[in-house]
PDB file of N, CA and C in Angstrom:
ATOM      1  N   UNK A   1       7.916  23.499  25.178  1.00  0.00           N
ATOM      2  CA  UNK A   1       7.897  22.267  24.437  1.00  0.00           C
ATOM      3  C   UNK A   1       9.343  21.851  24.147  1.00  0.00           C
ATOM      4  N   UNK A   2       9.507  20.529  24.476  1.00  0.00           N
ATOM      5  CA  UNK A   2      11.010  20.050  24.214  1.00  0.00           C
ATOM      6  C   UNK A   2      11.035  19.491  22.822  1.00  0.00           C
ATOM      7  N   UNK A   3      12.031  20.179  21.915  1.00  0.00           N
ATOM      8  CA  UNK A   3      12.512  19.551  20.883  1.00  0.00           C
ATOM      9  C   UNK A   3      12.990  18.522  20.830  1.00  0.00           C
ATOM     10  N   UNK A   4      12.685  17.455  19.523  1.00  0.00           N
ATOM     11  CA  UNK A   4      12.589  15.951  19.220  1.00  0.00           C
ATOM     12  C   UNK A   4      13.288  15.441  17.685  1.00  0.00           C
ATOM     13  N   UNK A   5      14.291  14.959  17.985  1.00  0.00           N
ATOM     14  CA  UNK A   5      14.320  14.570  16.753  1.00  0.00           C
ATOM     15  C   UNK A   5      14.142  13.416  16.257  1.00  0.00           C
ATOM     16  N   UNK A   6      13.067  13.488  14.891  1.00  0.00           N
ATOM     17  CA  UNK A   6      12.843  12.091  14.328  1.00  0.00           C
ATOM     18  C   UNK A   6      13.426  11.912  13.280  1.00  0.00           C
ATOM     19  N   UNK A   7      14.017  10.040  13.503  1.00  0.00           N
ATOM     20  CA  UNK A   7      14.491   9.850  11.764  1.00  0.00           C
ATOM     21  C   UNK A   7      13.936   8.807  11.201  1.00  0.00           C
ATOM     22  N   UNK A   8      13.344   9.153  10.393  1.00  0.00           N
ATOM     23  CA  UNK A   8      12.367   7.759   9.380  1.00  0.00           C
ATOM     24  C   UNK A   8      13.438   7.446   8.340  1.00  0.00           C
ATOM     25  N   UNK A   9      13.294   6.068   8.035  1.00  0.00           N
ATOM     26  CA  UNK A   9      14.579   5.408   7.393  1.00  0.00           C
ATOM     27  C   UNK A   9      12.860   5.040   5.940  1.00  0.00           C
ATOM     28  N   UNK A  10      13.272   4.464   5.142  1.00  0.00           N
ATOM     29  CA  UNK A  10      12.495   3.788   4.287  1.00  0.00           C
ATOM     30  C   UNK A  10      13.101   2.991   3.407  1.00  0.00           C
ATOM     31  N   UNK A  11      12.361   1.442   2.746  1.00  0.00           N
ATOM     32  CA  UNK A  11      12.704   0.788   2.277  1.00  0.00           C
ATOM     33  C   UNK A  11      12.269   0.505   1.022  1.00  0.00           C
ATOM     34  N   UNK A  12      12.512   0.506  -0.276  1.00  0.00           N
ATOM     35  CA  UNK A  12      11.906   0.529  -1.293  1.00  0.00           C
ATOM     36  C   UNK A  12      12.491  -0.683  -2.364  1.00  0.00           C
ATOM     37  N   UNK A  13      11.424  -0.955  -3.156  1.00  0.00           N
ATOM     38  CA  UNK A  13      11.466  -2.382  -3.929  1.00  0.00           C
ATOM     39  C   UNK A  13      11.159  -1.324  -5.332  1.00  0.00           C
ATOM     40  N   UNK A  14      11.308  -1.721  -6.828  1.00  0.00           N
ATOM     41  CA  UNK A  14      11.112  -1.195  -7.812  1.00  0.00           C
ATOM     42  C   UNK A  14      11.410  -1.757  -9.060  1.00  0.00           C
ATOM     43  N   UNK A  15      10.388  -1.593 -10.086  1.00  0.00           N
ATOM     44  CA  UNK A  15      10.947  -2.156 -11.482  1.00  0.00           C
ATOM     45  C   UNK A  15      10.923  -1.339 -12.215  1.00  0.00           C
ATOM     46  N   UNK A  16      11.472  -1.398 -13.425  1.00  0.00           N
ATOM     47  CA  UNK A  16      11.138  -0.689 -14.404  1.00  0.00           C
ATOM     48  C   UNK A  16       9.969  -1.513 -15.049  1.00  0.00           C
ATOM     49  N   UNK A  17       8.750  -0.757 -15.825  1.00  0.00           N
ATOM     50  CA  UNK A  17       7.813  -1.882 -16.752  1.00  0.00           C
ATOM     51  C   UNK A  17       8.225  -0.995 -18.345  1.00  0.00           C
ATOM     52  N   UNK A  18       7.753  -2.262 -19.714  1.00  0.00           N
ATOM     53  CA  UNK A  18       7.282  -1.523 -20.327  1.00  0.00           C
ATOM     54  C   UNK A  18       5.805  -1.416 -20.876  1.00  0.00           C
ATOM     55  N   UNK A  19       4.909  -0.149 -21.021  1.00  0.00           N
ATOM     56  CA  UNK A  19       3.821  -0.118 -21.681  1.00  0.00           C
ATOM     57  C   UNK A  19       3.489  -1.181 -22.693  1.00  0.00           C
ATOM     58  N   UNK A  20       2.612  -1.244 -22.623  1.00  0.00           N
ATOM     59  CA  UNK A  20       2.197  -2.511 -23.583  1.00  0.00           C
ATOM     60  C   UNK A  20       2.506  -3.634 -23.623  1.00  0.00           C
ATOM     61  N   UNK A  21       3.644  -3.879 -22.496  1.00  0.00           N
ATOM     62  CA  UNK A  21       4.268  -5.277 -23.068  1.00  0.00           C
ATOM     63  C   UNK A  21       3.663  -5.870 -21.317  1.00  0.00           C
ATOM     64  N   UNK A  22       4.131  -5.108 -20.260  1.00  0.00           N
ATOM     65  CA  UNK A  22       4.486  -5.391 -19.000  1.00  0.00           C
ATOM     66  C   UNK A  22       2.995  -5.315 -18.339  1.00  0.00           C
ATOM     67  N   UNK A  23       1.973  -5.631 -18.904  1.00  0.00           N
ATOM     68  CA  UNK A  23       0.616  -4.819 -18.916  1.00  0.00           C
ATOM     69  C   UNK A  23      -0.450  -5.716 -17.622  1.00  0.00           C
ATOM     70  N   UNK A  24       0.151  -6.471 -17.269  1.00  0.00           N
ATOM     71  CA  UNK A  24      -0.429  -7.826 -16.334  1.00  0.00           C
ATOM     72  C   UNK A  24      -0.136  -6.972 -14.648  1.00  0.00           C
ATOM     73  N   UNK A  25      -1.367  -6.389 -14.082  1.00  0.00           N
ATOM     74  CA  UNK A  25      -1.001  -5.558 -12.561  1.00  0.00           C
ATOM     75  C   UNK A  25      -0.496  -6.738 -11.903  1.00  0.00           C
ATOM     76  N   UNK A  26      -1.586  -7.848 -11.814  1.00  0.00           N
ATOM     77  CA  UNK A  26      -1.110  -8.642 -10.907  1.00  0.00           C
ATOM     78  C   UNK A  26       0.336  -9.028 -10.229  1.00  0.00           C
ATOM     79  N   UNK A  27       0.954  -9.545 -11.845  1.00  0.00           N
ATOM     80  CA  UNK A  27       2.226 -10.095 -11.877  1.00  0.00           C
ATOM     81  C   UNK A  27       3.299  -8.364 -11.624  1.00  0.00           C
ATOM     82  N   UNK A  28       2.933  -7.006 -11.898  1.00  0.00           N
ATOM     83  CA  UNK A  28       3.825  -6.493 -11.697  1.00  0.00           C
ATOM     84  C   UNK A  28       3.603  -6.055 -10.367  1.00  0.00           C
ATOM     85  N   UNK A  29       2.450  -6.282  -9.526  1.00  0.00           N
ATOM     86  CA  UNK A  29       2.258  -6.245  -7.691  1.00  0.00           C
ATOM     87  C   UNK A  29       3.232  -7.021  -7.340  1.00  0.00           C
ATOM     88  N   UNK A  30       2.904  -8.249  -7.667  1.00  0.00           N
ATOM     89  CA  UNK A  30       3.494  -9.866  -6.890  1.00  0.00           C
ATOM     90  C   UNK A  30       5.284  -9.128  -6.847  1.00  0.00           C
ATOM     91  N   UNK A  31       5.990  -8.815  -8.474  1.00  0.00           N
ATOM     92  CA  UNK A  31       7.025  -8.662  -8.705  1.00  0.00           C
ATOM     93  C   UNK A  31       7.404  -7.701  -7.651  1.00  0.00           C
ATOM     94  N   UNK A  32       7.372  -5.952  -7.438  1.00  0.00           N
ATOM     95  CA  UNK A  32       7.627  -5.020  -6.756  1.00  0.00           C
ATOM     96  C   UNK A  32       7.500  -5.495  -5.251  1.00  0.00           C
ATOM     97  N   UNK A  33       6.260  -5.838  -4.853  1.00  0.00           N
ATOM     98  CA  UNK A  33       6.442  -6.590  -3.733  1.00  0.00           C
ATOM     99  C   UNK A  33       7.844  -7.470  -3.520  1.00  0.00           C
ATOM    100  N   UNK A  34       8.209  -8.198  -4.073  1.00  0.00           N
ATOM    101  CA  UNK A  34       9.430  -9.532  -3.946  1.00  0.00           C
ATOM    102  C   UNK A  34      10.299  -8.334  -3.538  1.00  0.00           C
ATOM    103  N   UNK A  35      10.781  -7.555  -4.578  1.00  0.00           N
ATOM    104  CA  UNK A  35      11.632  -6.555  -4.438  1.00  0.00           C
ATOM    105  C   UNK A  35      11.649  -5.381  -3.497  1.00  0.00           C
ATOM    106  N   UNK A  36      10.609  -5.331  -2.890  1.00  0.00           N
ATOM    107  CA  UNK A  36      10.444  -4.124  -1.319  1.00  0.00           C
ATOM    108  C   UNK A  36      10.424  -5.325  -0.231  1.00  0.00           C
ATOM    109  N   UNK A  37      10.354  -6.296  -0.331  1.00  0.00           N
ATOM    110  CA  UNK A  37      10.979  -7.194   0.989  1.00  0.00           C
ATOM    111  C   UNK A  37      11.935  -7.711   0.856  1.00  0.00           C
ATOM    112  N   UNK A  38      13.012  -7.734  -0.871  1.00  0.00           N
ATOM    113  CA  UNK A  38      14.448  -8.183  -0.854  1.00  0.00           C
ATOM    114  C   UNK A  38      15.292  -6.894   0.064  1.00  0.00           C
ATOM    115  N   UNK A  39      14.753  -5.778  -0.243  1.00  0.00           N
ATOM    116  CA  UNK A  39      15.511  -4.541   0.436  1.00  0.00           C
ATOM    117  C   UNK A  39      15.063  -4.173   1.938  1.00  0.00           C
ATOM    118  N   UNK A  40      14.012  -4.670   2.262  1.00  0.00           N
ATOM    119  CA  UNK A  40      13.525  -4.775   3.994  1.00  0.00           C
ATOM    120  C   UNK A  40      14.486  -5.878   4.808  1.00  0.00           C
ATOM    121  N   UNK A  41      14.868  -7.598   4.188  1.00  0.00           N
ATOM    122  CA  UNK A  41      15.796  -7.800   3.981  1.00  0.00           C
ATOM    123  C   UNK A  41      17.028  -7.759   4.169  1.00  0.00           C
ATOM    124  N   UNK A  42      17.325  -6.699   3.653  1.00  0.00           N
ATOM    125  CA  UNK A  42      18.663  -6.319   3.692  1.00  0.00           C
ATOM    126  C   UNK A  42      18.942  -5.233   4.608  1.00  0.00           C
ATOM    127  N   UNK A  43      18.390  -4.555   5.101  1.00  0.00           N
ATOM    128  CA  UNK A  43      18.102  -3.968   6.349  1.00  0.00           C
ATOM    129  C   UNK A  43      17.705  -2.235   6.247  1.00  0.00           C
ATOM    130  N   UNK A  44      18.016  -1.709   6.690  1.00  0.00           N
ATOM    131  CA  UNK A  44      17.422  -0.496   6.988  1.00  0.00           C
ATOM    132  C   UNK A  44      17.857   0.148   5.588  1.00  0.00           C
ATOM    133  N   UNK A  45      17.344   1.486   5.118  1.00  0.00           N
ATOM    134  CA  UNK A  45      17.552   2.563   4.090  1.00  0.00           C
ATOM    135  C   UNK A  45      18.259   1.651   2.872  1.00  0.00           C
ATOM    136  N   UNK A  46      17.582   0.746   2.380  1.00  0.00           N
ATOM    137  CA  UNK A  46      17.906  -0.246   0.945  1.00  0.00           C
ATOM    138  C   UNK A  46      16.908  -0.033  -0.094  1.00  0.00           C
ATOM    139  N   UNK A  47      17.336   0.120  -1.382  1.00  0.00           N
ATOM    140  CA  UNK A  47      16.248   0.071  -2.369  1.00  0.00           C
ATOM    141  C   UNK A  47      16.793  -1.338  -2.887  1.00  0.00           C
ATOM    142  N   UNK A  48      15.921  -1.622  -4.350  1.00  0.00           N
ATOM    143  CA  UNK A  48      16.151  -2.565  -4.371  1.00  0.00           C
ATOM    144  C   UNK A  48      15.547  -2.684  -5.844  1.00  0.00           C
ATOM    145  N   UNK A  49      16.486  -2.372  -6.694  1.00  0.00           N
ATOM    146  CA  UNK A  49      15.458  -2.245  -8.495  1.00  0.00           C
ATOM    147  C   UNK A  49      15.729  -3.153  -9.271  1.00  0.00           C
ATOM    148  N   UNK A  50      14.819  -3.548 -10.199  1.00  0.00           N
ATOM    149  CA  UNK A  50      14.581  -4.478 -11.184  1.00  0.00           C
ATOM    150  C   UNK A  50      14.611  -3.510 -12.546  1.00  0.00           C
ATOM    151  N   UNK A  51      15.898  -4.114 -13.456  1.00  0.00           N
ATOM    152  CA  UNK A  51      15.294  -3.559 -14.808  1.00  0.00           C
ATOM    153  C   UNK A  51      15.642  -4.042 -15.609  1.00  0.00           C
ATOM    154  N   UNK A  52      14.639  -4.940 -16.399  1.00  0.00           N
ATOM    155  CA  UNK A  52      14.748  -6.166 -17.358  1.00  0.00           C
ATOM    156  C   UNK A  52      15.662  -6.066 -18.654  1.00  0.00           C
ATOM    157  N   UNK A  53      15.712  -4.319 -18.601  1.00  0.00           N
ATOM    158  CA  UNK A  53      16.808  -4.103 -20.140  1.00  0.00           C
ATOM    159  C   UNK A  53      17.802  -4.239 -19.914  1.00  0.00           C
ATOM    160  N   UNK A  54      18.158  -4.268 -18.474  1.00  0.00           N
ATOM    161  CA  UNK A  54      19.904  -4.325 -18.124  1.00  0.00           C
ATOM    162  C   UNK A  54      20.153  -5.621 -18.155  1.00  0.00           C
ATOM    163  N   UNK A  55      19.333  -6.311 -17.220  1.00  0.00           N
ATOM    164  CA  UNK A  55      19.991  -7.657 -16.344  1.00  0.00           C
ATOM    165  C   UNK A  55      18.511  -8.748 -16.354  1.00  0.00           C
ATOM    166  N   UNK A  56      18.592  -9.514 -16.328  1.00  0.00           N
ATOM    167  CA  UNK A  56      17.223 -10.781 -16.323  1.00  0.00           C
ATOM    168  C   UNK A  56      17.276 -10.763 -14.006  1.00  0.00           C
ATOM    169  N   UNK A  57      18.371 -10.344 -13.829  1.00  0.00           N
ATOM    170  CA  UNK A  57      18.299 -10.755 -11.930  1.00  0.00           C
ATOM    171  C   UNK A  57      17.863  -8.859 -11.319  1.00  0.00           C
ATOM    172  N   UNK A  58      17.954  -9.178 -10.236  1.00  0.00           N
ATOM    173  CA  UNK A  58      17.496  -7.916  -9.694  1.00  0.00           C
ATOM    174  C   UNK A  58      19.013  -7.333  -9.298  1.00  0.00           C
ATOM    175  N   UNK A  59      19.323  -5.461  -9.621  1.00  0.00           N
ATOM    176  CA  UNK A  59      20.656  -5.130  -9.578  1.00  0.00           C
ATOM    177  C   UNK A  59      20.141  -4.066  -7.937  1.00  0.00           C
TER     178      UNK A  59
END
């Protein structure tokens, strides 16, 4: 058997929520989504996080 090497890259979108406040799935799908295709996007091995205590934009 001939040895193969594979490399999987991955692209990730992310927010921070908070409990109780951030409590709507819908709107935090729609959101994470925006943010895993701002970093698909931007091209290979990109994350891409949201966190409302830092910044109101995505850092």
């Amino acid at each position: 058997m001939q040895q193969q090497d594979i490399r999987v890259t991955a692209s990730i979108g992310a927010l921070s929520a908070i409990p109780q406040v951030d409590t709507d799935p819908d709107t935090l799908l729609r959101d994470v989504d925006e943010y895993l295709y701002d970093a698909k996007n931007q091209g290979r091995d990109r994350a891409v996080f949201h966190i409302p205590e830092l910044s109101s934009d995505k850092i």
